[in-house]
Protein backbone atom coordinates (compact mmCIF):
# COMPACT_ATOMS: atom_id res chain seq x y z
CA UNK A 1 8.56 18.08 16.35
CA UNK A 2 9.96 19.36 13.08
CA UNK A 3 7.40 20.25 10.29
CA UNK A 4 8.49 17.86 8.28
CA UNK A 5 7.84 14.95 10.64
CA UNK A 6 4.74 16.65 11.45
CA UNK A 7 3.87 16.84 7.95
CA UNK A 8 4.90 12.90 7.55
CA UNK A 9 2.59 11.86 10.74
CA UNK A 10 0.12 14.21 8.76
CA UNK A 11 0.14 11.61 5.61
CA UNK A 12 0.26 8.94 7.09
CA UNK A 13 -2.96 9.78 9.27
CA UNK A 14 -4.96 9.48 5.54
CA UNK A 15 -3.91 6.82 4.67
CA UNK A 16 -3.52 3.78 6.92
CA UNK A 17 -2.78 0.52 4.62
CA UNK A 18 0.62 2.13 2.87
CA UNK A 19 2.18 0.73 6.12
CA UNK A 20 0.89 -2.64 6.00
CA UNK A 21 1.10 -3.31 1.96
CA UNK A 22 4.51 -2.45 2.75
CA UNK A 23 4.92 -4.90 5.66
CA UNK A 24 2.86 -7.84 3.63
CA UNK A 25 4.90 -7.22 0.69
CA UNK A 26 8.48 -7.59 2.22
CA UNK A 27 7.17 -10.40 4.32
CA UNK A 28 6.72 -12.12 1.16
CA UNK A 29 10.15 -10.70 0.25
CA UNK A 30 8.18 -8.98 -3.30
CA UNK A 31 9.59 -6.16 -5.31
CA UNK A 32 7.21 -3.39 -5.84
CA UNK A 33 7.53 -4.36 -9.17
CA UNK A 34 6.27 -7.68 -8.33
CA UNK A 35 3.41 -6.28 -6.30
CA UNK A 36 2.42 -4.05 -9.05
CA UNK A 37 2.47 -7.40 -11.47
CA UNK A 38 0.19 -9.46 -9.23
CA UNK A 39 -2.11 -6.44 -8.59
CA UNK A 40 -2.47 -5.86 -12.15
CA UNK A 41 -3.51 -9.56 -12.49
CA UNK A 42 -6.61 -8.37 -10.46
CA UNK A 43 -7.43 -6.17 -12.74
CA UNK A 44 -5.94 -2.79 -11.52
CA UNK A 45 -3.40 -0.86 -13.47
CA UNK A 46 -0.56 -0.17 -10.80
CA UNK A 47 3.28 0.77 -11.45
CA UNK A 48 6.27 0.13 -8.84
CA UNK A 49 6.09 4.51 -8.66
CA UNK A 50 2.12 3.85 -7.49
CA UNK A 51 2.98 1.58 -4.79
CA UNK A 52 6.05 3.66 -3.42
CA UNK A 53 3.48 6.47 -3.02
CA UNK A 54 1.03 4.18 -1.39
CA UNK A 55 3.77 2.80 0.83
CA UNK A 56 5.18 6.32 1.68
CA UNK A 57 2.23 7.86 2.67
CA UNK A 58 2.52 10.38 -0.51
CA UNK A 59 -1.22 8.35 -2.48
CA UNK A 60 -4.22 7.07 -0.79
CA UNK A 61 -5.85 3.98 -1.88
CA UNK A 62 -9.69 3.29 -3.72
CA UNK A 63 -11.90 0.89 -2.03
CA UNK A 64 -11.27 -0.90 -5.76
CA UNK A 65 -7.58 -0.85 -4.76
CA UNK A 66 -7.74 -2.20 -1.60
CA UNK A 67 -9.28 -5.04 -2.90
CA UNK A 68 -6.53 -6.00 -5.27
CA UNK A 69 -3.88 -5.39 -2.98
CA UNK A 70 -5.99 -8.04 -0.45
CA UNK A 71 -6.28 -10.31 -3.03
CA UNK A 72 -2.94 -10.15 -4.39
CA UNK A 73 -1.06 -10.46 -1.61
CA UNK A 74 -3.65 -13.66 -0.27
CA UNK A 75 -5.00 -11.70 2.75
CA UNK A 76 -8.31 -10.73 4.38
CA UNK A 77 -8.98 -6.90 3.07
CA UNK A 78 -9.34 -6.32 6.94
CA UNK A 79 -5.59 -7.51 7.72
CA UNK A 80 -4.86 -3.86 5.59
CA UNK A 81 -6.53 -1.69 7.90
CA UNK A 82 -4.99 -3.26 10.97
CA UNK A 83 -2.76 -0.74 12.77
């Protein structure tokens, strides 16, 4: 395995809902720009750059986060820690 893979599988071991905001958001077909609209409506200040981190593996995500993100995309907060 290359280091940069390994590094990848690294990130992605901290954080485990970047994979399913992203799958929840293009279900819905959203921009991240759209996600980051609806999320702010939750009350958390989120840009399209934010969510790209998130979604790459690059940013973690606050408990206060996850919330919005559940909320804004009409899910349990438990469907974002499924693997």
């Amino acid at each position: 395995m290359s280091s940069g893979s390994m590094a990848a599988k690294r990130r992605e071991g901290t954080n485990v809902v970047g994979s399913r905001i992203k799958a929840l958001r293009l279900a819905r077909r959203w921009t991240m720009d759209r996600l980051a609209d609806e999320i702010q409506l939750h009350g958390v200040e989120m840009d399209r750059m934010t969510i790209w981190r998130i979604e790459s593996h690059r940013r973690g995500v606050s408990d206060i986060e996850a919330l919005a993100f559940a909320r804004a995309l009409k899910v349990d907060m438990n469907k974002l820690f499924l693997r």
